[in-house]
N, C-alpha and C. Protein backbone atom coordinates (compact mmCIF):
# COMPACT_ATOMS: atom_id res chain seq x y z
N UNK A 1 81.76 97.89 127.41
CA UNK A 1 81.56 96.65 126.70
C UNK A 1 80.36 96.72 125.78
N UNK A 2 79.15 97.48 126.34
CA UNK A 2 78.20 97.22 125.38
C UNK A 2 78.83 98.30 123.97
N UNK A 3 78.77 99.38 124.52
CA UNK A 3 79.30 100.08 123.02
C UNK A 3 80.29 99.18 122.13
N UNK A 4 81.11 98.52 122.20
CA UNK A 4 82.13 97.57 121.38
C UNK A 4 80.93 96.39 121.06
N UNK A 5 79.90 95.95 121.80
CA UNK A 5 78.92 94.85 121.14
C UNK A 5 78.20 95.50 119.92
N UNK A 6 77.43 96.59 120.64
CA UNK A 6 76.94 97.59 119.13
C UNK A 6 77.26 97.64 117.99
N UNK A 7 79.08 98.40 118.09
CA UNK A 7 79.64 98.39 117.06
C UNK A 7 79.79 97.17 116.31
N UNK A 8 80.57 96.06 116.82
CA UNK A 8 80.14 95.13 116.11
C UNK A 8 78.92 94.63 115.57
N UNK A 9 77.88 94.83 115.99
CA UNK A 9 76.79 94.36 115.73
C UNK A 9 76.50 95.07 114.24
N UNK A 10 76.66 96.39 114.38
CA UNK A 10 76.82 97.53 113.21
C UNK A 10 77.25 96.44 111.77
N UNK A 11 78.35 96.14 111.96
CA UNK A 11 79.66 95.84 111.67
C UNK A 11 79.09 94.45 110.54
N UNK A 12 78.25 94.26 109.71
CA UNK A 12 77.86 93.25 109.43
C UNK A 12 78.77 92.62 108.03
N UNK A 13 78.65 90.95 108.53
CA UNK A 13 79.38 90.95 107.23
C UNK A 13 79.24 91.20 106.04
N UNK A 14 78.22 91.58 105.04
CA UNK A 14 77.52 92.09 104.18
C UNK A 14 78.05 93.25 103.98
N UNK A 15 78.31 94.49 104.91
CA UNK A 15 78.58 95.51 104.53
C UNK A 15 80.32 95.03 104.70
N UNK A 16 80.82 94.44 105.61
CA UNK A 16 82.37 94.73 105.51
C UNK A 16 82.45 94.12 103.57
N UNK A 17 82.01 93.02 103.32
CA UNK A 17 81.91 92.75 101.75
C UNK A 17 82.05 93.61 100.81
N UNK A 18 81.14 94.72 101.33
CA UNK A 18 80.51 95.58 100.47
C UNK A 18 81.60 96.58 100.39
N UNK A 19 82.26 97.28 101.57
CA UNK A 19 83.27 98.07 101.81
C UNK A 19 84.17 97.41 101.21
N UNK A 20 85.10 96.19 101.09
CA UNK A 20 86.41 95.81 100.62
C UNK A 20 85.91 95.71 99.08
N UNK A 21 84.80 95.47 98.73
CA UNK A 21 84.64 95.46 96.96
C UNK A 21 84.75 97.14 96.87
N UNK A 22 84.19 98.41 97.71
CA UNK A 22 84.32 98.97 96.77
C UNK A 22 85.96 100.36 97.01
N UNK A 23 86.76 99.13 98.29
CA UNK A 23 87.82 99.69 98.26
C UNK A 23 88.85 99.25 97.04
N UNK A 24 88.35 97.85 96.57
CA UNK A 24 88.91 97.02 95.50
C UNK A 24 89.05 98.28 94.36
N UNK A 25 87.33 98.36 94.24
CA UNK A 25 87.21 99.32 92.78
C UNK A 25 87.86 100.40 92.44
N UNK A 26 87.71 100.96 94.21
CA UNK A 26 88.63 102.43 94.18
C UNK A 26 90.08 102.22 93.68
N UNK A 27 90.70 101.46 94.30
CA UNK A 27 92.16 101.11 93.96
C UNK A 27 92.00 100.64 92.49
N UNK A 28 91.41 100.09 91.45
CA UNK A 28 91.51 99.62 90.38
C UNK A 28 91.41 100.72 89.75
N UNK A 29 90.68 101.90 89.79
CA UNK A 29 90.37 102.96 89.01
C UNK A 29 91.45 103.76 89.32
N UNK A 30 91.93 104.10 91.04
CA UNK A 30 93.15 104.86 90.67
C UNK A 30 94.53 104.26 90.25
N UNK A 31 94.28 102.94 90.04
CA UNK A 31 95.30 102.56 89.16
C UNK A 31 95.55 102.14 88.09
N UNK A 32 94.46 102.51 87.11
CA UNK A 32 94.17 102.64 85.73
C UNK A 32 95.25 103.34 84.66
N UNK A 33 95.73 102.75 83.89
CA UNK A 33 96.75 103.90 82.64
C UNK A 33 95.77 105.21 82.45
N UNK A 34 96.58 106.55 82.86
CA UNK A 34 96.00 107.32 82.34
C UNK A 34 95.68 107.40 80.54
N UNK A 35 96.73 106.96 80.37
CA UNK A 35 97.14 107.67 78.86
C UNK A 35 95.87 106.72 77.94
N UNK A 36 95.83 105.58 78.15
CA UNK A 36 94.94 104.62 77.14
C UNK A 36 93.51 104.68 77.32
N UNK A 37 92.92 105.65 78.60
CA UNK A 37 91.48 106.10 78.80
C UNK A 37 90.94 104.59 79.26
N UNK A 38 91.21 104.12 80.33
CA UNK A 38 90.31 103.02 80.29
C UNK A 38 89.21 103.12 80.42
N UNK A 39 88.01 101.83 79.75
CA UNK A 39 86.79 102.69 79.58
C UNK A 39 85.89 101.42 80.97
N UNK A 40 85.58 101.86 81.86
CA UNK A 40 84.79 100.99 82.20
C UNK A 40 83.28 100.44 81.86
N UNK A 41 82.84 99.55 82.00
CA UNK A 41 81.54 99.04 81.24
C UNK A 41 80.47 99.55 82.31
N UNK A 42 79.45 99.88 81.46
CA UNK A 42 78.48 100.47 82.87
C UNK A 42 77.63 99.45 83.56
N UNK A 43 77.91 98.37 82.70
CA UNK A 43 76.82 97.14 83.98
C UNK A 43 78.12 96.52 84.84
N UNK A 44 78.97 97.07 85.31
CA UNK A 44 79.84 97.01 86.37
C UNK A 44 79.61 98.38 87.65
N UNK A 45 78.78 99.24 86.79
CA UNK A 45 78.85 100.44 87.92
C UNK A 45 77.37 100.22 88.31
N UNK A 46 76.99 99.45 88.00
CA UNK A 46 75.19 99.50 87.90
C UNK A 46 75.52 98.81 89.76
N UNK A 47 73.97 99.21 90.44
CA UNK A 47 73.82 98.46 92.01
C UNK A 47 73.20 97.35 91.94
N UNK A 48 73.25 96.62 92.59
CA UNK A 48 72.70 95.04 92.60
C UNK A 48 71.20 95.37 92.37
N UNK A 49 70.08 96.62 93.20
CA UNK A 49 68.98 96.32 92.14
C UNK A 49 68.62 96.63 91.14
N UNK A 50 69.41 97.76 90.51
CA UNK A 50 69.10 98.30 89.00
C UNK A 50 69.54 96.72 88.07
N UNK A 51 70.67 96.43 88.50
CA UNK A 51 71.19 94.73 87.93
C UNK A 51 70.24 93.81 87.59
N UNK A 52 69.74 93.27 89.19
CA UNK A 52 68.55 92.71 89.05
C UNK A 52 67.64 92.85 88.33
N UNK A 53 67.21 94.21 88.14
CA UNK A 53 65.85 94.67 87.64
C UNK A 53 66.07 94.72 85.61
N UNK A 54 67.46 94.69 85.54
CA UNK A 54 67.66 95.12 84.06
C UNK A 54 67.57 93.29 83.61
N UNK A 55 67.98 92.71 84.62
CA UNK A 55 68.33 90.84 83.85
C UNK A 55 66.73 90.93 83.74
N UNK A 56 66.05 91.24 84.92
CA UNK A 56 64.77 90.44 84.81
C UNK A 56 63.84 91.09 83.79
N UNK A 57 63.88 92.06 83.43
CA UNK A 57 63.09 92.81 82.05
C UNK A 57 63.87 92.29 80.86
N UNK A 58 64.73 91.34 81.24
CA UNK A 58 66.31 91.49 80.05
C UNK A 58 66.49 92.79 78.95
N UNK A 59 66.57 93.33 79.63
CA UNK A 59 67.52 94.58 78.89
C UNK A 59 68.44 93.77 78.81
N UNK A 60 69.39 93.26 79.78
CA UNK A 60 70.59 92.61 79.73
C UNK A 60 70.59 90.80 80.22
N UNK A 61 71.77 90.57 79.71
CA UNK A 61 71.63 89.31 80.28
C UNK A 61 72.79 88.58 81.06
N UNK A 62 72.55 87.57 81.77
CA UNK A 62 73.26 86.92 82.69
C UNK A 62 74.58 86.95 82.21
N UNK A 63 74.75 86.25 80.70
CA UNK A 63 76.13 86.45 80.42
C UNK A 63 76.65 87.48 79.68
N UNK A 64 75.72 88.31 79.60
CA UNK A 64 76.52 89.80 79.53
C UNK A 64 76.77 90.49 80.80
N UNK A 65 76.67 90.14 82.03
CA UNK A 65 76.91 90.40 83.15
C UNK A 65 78.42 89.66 83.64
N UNK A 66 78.14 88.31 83.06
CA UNK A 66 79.25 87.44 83.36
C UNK A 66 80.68 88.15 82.66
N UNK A 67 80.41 88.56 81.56
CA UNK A 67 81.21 88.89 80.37
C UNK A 67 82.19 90.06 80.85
N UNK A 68 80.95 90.98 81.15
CA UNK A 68 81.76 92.84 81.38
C UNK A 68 82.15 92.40 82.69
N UNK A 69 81.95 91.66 83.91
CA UNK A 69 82.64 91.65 85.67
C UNK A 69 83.83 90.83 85.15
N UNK A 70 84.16 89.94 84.26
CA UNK A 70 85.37 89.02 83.59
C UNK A 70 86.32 89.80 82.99
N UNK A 71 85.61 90.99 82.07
CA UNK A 71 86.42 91.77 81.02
C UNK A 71 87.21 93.10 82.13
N UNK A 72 86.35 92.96 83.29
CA UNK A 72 86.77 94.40 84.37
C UNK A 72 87.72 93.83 84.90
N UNK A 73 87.54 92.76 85.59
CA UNK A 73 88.56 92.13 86.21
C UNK A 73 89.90 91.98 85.10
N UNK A 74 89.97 91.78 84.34
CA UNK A 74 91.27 91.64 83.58
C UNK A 74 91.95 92.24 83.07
N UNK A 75 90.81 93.30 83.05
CA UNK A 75 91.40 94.57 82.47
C UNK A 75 91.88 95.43 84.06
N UNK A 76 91.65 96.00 85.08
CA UNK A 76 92.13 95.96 86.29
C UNK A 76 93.00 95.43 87.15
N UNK A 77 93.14 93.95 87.03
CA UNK A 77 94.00 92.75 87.95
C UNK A 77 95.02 93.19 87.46
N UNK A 78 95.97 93.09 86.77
CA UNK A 78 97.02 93.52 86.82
C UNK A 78 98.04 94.80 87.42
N UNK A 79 97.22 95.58 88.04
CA UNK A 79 97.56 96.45 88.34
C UNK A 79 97.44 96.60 90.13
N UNK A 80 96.15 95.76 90.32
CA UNK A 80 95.21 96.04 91.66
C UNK A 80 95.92 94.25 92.16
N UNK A 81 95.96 93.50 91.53
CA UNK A 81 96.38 92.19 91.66
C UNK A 81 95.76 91.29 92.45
N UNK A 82 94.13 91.53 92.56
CA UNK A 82 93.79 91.07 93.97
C UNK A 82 92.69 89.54 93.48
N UNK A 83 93.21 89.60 92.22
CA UNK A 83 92.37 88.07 91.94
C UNK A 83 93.81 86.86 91.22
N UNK A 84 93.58 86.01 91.27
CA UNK A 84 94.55 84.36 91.01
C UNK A 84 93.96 84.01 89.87
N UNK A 85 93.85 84.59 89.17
CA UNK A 85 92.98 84.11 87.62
C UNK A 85 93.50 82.84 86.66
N UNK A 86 93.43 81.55 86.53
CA UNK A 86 94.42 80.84 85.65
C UNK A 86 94.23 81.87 84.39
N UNK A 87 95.52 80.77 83.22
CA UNK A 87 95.59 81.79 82.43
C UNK A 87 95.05 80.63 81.35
C-alpha cells in the first residue's frame, strides 16, 4: 500500500498536465502534412521560463504569445482534433 501512496504522490497533477500537453504536441507534429513543411512558431517550443523571461524583458509580447498558441492550434486541430474551437 505504501508504494501505490508514493506513486501517487509522484503522480502530481501538474506533471500529468504537463505529460498530456506534450503527448498532444507529439501527436500534432506526427500528424503534420509532410509535403507543405509545416513550420512551427518558436514561441510555442519555448518553456514556460524562457516565456516568462522573454514577455518580461518584452522581447515578445502577451499577444504575440496569444497569437502563435491560436495560429498552432489551428493549424494542428484538424488533424490531432483535440480542441472544440467555434468557427
Amino acid at each position: 500500500m505504501d508504494d501505490q501512496n508514493e506513486y501517487r504522490a509522484a503522480l502530481s497533477r501538474r506533471k500529468v498536465l504537463g505529460l498530456a500537453a506534450g503527448a498532444t504536441l507529439g501527436a500534432a507534429v506526427q500528424a503534420a502534412p509532410r509535403k507543405s513543411a509545416a513550420r512551427v512558431n518558436e514561441i510555442v517550443l519555448m518553456d514556460a521560463t524562457v516565456l516568462s523571461r522573454a514577455i518580461h524583458s518584452r522581447r515578445i509580447s502577451c499577444a504575440e504569445v496569444m497569437n502563435a498558441y491560436l495560429d498552432h492550434i489551428g493549424q494542428f486541430n484538424p488533424k490531432v482534433n483535440a480542441w472544440d474551437l467555434p468557427s
